[in-house]
C-alpha atoms as a PDB file:
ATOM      1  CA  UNK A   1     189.340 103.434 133.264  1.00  0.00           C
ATOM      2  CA  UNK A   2     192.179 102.164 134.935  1.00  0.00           C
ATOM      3  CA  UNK A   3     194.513  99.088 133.486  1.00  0.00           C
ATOM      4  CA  UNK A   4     196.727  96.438 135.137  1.00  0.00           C
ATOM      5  CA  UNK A   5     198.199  94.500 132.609  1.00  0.00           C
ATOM      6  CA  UNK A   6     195.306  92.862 130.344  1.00  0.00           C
ATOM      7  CA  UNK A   7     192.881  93.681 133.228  1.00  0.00           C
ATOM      8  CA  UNK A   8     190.473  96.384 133.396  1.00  0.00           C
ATOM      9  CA  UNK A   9     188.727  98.350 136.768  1.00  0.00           C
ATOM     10  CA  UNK A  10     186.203 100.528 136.092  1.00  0.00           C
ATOM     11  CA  UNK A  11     186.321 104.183 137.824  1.00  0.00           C
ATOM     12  CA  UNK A  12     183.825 104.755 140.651  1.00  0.00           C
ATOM     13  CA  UNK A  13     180.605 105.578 139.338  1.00  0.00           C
ATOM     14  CA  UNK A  14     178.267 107.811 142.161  1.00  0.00           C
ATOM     15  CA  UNK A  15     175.386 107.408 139.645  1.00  0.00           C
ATOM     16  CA  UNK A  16     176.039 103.682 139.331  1.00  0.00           C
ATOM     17  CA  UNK A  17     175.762 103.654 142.912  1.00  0.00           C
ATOM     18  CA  UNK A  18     172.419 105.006 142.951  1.00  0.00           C
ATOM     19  CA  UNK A  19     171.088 103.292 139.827  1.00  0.00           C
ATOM     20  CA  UNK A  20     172.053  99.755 141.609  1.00  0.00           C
ATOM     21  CA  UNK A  21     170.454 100.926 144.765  1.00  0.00           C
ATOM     22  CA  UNK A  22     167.237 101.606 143.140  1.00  0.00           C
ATOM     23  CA  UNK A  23     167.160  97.687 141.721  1.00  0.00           C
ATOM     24  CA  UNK A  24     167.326  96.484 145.071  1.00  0.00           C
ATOM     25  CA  UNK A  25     164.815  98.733 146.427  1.00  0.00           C
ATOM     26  CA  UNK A  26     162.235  97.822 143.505  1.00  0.00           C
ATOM     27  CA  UNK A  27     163.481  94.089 143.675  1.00  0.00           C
ATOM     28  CA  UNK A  28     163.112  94.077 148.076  1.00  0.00           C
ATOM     29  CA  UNK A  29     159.612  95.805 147.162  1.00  0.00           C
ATOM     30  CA  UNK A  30     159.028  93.412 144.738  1.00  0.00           C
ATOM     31  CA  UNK A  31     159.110  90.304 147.485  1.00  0.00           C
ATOM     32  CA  UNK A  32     156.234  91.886 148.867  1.00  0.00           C
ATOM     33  CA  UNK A  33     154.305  92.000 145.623  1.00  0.00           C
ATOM     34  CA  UNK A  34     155.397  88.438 144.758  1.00  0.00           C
ATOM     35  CA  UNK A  35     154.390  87.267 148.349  1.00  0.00           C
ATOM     36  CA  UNK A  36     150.785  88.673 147.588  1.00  0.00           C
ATOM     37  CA  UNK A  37     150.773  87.583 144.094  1.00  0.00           C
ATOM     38  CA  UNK A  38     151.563  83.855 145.209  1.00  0.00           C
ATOM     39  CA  UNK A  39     148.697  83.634 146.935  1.00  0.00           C
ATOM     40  CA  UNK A  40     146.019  83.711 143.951  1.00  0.00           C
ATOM     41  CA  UNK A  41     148.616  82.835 141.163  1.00  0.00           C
ATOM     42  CA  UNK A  42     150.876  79.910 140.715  1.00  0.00           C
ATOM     43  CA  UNK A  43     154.638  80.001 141.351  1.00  0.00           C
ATOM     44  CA  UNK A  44     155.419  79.241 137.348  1.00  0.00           C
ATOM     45  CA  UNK A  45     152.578  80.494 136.022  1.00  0.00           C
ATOM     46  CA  UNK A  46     153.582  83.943 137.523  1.00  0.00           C
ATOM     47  CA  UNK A  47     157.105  83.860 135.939  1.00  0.00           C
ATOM     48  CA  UNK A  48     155.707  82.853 132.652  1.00  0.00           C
ATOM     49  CA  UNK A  49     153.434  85.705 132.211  1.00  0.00           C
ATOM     50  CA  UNK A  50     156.579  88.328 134.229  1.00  0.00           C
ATOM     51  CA  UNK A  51     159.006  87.460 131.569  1.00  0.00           C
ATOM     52  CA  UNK A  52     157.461  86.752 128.348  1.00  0.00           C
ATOM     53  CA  UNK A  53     155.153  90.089 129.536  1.00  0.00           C
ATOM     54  CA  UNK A  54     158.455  92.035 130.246  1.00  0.00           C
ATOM     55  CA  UNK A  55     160.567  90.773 127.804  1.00  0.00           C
ATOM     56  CA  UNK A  56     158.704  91.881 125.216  1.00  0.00           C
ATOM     57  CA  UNK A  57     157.459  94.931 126.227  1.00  0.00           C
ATOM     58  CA  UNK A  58     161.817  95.655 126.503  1.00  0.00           C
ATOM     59  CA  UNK A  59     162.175  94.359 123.083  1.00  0.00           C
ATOM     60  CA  UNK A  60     159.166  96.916 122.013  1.00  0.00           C
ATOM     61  CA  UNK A  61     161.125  99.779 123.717  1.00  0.00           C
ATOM     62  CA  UNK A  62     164.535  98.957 121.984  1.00  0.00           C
ATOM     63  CA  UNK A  63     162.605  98.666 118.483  1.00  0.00           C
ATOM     64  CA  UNK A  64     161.201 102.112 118.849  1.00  0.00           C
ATOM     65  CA  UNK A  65     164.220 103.776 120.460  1.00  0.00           C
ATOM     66  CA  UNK A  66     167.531 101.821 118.868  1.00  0.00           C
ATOM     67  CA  UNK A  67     168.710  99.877 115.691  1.00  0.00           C
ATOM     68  CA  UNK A  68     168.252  96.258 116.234  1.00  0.00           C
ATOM     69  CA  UNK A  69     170.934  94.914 114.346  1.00  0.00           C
ATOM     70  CA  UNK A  70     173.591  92.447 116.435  1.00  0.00           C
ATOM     71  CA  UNK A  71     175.896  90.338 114.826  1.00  0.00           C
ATOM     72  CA  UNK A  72     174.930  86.388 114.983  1.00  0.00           C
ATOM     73  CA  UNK A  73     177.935  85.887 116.653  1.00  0.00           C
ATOM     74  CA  UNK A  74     176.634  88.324 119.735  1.00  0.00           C
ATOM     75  CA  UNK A  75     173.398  86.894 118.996  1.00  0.00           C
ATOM     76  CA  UNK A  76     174.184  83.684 119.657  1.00  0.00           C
ATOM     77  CA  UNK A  77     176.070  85.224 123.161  1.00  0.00           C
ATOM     78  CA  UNK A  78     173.086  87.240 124.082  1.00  0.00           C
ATOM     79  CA  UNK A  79     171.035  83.589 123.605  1.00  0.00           C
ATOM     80  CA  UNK A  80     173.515  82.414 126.261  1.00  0.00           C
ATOM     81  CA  UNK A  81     172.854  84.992 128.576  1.00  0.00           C
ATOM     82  CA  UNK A  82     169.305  85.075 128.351  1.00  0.00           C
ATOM     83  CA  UNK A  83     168.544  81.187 128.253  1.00  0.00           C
ATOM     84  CA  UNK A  84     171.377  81.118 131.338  1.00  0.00           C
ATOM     85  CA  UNK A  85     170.235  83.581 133.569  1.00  0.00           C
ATOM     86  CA  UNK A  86     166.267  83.969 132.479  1.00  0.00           C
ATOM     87  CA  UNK A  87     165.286  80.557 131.677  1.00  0.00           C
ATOM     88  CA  UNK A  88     167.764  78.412 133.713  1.00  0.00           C
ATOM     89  CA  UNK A  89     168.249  80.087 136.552  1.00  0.00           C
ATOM     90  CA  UNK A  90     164.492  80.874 136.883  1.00  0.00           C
ATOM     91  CA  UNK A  91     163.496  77.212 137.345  1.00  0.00           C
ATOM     92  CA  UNK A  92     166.091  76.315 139.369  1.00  0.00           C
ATOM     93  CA  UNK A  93     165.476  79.432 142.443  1.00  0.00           C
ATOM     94  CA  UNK A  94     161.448  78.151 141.786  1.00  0.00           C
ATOM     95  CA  UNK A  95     162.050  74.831 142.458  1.00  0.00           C
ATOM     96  CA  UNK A  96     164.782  75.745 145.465  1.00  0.00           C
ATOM     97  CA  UNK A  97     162.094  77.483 146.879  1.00  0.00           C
ATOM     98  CA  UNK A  98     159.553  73.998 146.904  1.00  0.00           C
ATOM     99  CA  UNK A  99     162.136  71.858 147.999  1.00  0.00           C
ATOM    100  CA  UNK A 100     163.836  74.057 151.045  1.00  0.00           C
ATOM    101  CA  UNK A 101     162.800  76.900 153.234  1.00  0.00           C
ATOM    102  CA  UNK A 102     162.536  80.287 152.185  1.00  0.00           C
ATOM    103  CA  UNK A 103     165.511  80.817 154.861  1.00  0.00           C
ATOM    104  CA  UNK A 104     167.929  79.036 153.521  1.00  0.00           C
ATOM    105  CA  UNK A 105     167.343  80.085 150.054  1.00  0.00           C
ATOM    106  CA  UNK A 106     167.558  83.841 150.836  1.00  0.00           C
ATOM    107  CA  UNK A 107     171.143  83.495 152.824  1.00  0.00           C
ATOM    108  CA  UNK A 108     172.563  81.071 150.030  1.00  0.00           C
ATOM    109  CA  UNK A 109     171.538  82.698 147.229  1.00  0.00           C
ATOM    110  CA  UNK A 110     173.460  85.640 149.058  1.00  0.00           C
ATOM    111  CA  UNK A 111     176.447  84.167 148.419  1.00  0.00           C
ATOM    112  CA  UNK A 112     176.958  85.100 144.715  1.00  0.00           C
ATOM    113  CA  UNK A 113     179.198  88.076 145.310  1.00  0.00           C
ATOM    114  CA  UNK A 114     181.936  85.892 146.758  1.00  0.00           C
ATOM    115  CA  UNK A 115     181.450  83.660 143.585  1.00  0.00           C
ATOM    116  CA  UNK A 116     180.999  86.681 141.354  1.00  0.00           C
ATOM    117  CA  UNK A 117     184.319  87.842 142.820  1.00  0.00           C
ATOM    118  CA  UNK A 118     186.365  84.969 142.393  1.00  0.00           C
ATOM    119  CA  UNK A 119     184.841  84.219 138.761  1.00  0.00           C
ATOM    120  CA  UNK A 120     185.902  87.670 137.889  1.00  0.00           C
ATOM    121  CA  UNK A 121     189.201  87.582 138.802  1.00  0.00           C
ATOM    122  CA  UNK A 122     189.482  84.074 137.195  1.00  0.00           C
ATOM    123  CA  UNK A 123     188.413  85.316 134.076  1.00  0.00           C
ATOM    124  CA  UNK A 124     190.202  88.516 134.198  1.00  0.00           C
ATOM    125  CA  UNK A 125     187.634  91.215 134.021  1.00  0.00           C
ATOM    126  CA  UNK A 126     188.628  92.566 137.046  1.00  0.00           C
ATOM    127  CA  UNK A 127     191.737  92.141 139.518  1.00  0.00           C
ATOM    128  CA  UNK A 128     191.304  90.260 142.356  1.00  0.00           C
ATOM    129  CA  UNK A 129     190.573  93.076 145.335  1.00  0.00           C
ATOM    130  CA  UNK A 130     190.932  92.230 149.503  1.00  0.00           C
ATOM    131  CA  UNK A 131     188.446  95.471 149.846  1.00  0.00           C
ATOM    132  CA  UNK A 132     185.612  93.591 147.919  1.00  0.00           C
ATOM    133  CA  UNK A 133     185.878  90.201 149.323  1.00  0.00           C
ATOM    134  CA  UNK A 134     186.008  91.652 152.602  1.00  0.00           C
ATOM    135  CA  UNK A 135     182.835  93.095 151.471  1.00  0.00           C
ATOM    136  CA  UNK A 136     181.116  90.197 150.448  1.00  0.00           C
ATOM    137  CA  UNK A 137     181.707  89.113 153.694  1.00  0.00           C
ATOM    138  CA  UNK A 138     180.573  91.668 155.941  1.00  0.00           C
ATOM    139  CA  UNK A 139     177.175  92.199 153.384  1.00  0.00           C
ATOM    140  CA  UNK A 140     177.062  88.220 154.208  1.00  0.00           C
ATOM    141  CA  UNK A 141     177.284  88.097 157.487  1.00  0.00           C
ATOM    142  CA  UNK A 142     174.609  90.887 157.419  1.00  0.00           C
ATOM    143  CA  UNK A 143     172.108  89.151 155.280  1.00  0.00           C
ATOM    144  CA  UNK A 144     172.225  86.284 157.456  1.00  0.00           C
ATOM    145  CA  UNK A 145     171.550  88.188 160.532  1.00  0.00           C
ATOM    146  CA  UNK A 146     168.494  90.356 158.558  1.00  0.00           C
ATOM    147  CA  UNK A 147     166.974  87.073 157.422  1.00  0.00           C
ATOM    148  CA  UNK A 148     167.653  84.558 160.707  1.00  0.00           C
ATOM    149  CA  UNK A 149     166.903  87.527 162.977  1.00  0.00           C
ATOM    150  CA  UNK A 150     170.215  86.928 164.567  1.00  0.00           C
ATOM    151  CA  UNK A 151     169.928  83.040 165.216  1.00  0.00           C
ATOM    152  CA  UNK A 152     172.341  82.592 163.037  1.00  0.00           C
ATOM    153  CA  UNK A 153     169.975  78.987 161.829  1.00  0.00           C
ATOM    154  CA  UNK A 154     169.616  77.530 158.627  1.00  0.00           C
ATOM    155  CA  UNK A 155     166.184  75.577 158.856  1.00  0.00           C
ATOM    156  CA  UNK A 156     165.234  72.300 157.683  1.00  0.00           C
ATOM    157  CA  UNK A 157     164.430  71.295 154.267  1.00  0.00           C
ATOM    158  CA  UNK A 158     165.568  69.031 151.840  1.00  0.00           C
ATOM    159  CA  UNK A 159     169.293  68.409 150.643  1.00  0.00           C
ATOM    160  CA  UNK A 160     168.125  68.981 146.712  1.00  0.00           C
ATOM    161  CA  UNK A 161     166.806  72.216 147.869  1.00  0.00           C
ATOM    162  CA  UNK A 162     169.574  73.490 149.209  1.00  0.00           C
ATOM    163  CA  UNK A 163     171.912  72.500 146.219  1.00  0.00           C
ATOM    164  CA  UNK A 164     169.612  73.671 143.756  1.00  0.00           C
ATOM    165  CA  UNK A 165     170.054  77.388 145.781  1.00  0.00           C
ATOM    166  CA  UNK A 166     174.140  77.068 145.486  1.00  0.00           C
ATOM    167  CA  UNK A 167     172.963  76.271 141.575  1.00  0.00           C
ATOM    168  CA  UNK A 168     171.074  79.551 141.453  1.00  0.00           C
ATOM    169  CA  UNK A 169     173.399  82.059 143.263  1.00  0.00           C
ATOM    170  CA  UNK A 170     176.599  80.350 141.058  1.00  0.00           C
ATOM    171  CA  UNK A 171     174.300  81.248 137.973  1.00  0.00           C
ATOM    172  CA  UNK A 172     173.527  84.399 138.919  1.00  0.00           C
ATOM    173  CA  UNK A 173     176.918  85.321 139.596  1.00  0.00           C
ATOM    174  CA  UNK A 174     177.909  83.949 136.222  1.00  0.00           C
ATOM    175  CA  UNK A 175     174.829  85.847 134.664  1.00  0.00           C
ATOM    176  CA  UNK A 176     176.188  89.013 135.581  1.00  0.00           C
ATOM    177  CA  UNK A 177     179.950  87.931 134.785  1.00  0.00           C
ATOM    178  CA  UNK A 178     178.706  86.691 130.539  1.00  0.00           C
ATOM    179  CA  UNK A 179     177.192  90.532 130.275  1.00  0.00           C
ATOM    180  CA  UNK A 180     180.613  92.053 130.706  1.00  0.00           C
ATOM    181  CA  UNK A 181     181.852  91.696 126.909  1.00  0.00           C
ATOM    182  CA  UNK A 182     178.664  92.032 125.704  1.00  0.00           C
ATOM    183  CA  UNK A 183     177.814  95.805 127.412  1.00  0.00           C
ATOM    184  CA  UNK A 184     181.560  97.132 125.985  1.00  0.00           C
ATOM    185  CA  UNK A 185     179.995  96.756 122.846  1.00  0.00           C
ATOM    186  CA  UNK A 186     175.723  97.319 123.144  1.00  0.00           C
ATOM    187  CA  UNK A 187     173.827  99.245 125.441  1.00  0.00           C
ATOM    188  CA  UNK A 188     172.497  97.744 128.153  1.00  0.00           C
ATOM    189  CA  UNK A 189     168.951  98.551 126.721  1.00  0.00           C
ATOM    190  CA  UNK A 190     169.687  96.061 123.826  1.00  0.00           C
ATOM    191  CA  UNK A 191     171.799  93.974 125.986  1.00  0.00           C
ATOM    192  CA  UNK A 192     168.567  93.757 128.544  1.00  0.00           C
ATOM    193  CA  UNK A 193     166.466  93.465 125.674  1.00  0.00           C
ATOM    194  CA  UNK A 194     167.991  90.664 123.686  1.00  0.00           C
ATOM    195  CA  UNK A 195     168.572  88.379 127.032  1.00  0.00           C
ATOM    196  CA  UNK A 196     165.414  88.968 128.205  1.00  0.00           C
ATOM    197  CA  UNK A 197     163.452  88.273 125.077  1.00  0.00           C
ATOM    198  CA  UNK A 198     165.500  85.005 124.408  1.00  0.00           C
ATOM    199  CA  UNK A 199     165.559  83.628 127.489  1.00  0.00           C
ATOM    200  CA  UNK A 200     161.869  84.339 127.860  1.00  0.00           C
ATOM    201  CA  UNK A 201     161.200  82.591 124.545  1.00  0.00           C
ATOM    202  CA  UNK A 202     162.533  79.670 125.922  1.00  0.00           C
ATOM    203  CA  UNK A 203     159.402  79.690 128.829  1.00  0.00           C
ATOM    204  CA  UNK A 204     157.568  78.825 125.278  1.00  0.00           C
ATOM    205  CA  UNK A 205     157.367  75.683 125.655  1.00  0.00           C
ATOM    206  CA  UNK A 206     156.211  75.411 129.520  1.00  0.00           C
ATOM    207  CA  UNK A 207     153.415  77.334 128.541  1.00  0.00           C
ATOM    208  CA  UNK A 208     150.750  74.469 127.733  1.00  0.00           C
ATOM    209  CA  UNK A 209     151.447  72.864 130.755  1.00  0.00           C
ATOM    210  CA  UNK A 210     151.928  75.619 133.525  1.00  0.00           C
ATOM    211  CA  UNK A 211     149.886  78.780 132.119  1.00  0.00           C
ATOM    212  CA  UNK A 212     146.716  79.541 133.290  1.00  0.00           C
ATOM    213  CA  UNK A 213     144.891  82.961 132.419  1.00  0.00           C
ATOM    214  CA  UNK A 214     141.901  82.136 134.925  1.00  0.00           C
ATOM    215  CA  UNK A 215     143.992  82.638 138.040  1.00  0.00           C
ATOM    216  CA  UNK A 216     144.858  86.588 136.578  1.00  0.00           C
ATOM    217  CA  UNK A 217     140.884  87.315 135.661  1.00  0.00           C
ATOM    218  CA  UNK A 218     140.321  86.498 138.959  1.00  0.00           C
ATOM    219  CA  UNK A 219     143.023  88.830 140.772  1.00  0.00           C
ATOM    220  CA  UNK A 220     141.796  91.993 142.368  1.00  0.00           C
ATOM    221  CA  UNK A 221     142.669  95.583 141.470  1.00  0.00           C
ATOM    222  CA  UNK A 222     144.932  95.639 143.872  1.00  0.00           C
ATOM    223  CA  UNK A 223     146.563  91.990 142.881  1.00  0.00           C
ATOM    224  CA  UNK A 224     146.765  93.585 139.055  1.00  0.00           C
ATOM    225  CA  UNK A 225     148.761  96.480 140.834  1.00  0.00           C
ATOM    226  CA  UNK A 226     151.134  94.224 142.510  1.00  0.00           C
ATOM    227  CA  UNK A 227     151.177  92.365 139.363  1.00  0.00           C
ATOM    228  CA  UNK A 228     151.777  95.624 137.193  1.00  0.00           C
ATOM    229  CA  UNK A 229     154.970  96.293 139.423  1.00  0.00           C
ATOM    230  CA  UNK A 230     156.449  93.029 139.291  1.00  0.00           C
ATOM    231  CA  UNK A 231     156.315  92.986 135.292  1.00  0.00           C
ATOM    232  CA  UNK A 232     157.143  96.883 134.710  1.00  0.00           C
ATOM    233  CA  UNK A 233     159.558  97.556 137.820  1.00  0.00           C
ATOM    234  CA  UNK A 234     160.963  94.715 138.444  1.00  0.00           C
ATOM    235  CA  UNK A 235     161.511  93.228 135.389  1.00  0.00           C
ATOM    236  CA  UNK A 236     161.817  95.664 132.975  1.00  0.00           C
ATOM    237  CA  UNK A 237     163.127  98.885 134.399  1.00  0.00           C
ATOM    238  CA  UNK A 238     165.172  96.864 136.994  1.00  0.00           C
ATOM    239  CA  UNK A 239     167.092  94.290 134.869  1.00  0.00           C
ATOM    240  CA  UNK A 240     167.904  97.452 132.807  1.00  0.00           C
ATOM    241  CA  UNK A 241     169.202  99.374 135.456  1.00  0.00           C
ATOM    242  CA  UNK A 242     171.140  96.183 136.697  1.00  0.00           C
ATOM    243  CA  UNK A 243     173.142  96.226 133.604  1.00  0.00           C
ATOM    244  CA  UNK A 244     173.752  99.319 132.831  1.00  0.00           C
ATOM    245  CA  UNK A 245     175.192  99.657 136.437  1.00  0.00           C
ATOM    246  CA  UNK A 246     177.369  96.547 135.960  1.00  0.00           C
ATOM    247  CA  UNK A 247     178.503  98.645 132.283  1.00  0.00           C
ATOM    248  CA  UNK A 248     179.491 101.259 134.676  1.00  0.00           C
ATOM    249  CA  UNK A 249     181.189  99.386 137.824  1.00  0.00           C
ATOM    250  CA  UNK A 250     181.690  95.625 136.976  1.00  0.00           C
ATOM    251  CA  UNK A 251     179.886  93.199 137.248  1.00  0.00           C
ATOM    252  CA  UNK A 252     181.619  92.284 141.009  1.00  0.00           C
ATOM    253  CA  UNK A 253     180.883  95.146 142.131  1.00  0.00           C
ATOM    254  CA  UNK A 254     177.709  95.427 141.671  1.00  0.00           C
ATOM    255  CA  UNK A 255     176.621  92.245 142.942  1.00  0.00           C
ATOM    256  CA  UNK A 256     177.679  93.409 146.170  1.00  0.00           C
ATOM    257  CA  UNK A 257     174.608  95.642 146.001  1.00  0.00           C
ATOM    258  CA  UNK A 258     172.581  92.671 145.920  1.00  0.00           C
ATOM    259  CA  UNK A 259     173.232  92.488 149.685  1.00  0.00           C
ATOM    260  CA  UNK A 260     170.469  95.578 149.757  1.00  0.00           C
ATOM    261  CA  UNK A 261     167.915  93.595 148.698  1.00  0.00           C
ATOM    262  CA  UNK A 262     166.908  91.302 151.746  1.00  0.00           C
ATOM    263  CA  UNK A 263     167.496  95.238 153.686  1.00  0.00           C
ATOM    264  CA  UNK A 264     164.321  96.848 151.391  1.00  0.00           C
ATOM    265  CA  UNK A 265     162.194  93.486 151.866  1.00  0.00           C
ATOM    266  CA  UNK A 266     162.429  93.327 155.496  1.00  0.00           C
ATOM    267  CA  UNK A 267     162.129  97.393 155.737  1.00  0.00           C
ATOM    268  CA  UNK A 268     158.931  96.953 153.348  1.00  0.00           C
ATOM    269  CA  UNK A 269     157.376  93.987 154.983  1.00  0.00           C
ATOM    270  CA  UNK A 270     157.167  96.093 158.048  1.00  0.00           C
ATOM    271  CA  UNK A 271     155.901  99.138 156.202  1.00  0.00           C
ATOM    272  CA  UNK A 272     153.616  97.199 154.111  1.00  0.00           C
ATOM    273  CA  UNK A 273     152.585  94.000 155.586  1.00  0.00           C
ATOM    274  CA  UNK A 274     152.742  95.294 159.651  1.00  0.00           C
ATOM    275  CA  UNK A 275     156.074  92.244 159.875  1.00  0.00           C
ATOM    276  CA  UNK A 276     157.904  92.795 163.274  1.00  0.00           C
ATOM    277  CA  UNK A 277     161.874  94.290 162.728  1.00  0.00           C
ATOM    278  CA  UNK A 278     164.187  93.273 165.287  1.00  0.00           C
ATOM    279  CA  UNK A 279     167.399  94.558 167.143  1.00  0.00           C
ATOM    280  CA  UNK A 280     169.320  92.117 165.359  1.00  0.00           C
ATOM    281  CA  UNK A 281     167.621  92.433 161.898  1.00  0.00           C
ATOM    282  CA  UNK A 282     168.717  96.415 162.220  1.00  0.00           C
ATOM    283  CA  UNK A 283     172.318  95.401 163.469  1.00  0.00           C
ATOM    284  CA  UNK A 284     172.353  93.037 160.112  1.00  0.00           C
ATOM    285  CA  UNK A 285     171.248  95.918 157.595  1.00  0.00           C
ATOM    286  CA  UNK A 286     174.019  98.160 158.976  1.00  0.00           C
ATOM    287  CA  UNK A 287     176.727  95.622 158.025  1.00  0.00           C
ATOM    288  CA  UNK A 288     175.109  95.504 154.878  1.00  0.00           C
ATOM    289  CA  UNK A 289     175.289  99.091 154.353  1.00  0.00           C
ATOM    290  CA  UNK A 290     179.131  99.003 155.535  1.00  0.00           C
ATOM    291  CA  UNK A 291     179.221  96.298 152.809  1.00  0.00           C
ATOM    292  CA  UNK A 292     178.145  98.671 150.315  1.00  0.00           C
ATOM    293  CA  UNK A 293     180.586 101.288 151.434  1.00  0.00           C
ATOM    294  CA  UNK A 294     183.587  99.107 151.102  1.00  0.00           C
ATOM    295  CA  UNK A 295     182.390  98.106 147.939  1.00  0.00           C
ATOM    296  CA  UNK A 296     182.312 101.920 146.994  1.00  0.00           C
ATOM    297  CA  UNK A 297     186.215 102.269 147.980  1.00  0.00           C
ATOM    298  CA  UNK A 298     187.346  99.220 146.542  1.00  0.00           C
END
C-alpha cells in the first residue's frame, strides 16, 4: 500500500486483474442469457426472482462459511449500498432501457469510470491519476465504436431515457465508490452478502404487482439454463468477485474493467447467437484492451 498524505493507492494486483476480467466475461455472457430470457420472462419479473434468488442464496453461503455479526452502524451502511446500487439503480437501467434504445444505454452507462474517477479523487480514496482518466477515455471511445459499429450514432429515443442512463452509470460509479470503507473492514463475501440481501429485500414490495411464477414453469430446459447462469454467475459469483477486486485495486480502477464487458457480449453474440462482428467493432475492443492496460500501469 502506498500513501500520499491522507490518501491511499492500492499496489497492483495481477490476480485482481484476472478476477475483474472474469466478471465481465460472465456479465458480457450474461447479455446473451438475459437477451434469451427476455423473450419468455418479463423485464422486472426477471430481476425480482435474479436478486431475491441470488441474494439469498449469498447470504446462505456467508451463514455457513463466516460469523454474521456487523455493527448497526455498518449495517445501516451496507443498507445504503445495497438499497443504492441493487434496488435503485436496478429500476432505473430497466426503465432506461423502455424509454431509449439499447444503444444509447450501453455507451452512457459506459461512462461511469470517468465519474468513478473523479468521485474518487473527490472523496479521497484515491489520488487523482492522468494514466486512468486517459483510460477511461480510450476504453470509451472503444465501447462506442464496439456498440455503434463505428458510426459513431447515438439513436433516437426519448430524453427521460437517456437521463435515466446518466442516473444509472452515476450510481453505479457511486456503488462501487460506498464499498470502499466498508471492504477495509469485512470481506467482500459479507460485504456482497449484506448489500445484496438488503437491497434485494427492498424488491419485496414490487413483488405483488410484477412477479409472475407462470412465465418460469413455462421456460424450457434450456431457458432454466440461461436462467441458472444469470442467478448463480452473474449475480452471485460475479458481484463477489467485483468486490473483492475493488478490495484489492480500488474501486476506480476497477471500473475501468467494466469497459470489457460490451467486448465479451459482442464476442459471445457472434459465438452464440451467429451476430455479424465488424472491422470497426474489432478496432473498438482493442482500445478497450489498451484501456485495460493503462489502467494496469496507472
Amino acid at each position: 500500500m502506498v500513501h500520499y498524505g491522507n490518501l491511499r493507492v492500492v499496489k497492483r494486483e495481477p490476480t485482481a486483474d484476472l478476477m475483474l476480467l472474469s466478471v465481465g466475461a460472465i456479465w458480457g455472457l450474461n447479455f446473451v442469457a438475459m437477451k434469451y430470457l427476455l423473450a419468455f420472462i418479463s423485464p422486472v419479473n426477471l430481476i425480482l426472482f435474479r436478486f431475491l434468488t441470488g441474494g439469498s442464496l449469498l447470504f446462505m453461503l456467508l451463514a455457513l462459511t463466516e460469523d454474521l455479526k456487523v455493527s448497526l452502524k455498518d449495517f445501516l451502511y451496507l443498507g445504503l449500498l445495497g438499497i443504492e446500487g441493487i434496488t435503485v439503480y436496478q429500476f432505473f437501467f430497466t426503465y432506461s432501457v423502455k424509454y431509449t434504445s439499447v444503444t444509447n444505454v450501453s455507451i452512457i452507462i459506459n461512462t461511469a469510470p470517468l465519474y468513478g474517477g473523479l468521485l474518487s479523487a473527490l472523496f479521497g480514496y484515491e489520488r487523482f491519476r492522468k494514466t486512468l482518466f486517459l483510460a477511461a477515455g480510450v476504453g470509451l471511445l472503444g465501447t462506442w465504436m464496439l456498440i455503434t459499429k463505428g458510426t459513431f450514432r447515438l439513436e433516437g429515443g426519448e430524453t427521460l431515457g437517456d437521463l435515466l442512463s446518466v442516473a444509472s452509470s452515476l450510481l453505479w460509479a457511486l456503488y462501487a465508490l460506498l464499498a470502499k470503507p466498508l471492504l477495509a473492514r469485512h470481506s467482500p463475501l459479507k460485504v456482497t452478502a449484506y448489500s445484496m440481501a438488503i437491497g434485494s429485500a427492498f424488491l419485496c414490495p414490487f413483488l405483488p404487482f410484477y412477479f409472475g411464477m407462470d412465465e418460469f414453469v413455462r421456460l424450457s430446459p434450456t431457458g432454466w439454463a440461461a436462467l441458472g447462469f444469470a442467478v448463480l454467475f452473474s449475480v452471485v459469483i460475479a458481484f463477489f468477485l467485483w468486490y473483492k477486486g475493488i478490495s484489492k485495486i480500488g474501486p476506480s480502477r476497477a471500473l475501468i474493467y467494466q469497459y470489457s464487458v460490451p467486448v465479451f457480449a459482442v464476442l459471445f453474440a457472434y459465438l452464440l447467437l451467429g451476430e455479424r462482428f465488424s472491422v470497426a467493432q474489432a478496432a473498438g475492443a482493442l482500445l478497450v484492451l489498451i484501456s485495460i492496460g493503462l489502467a494496469h500501469k496507472g
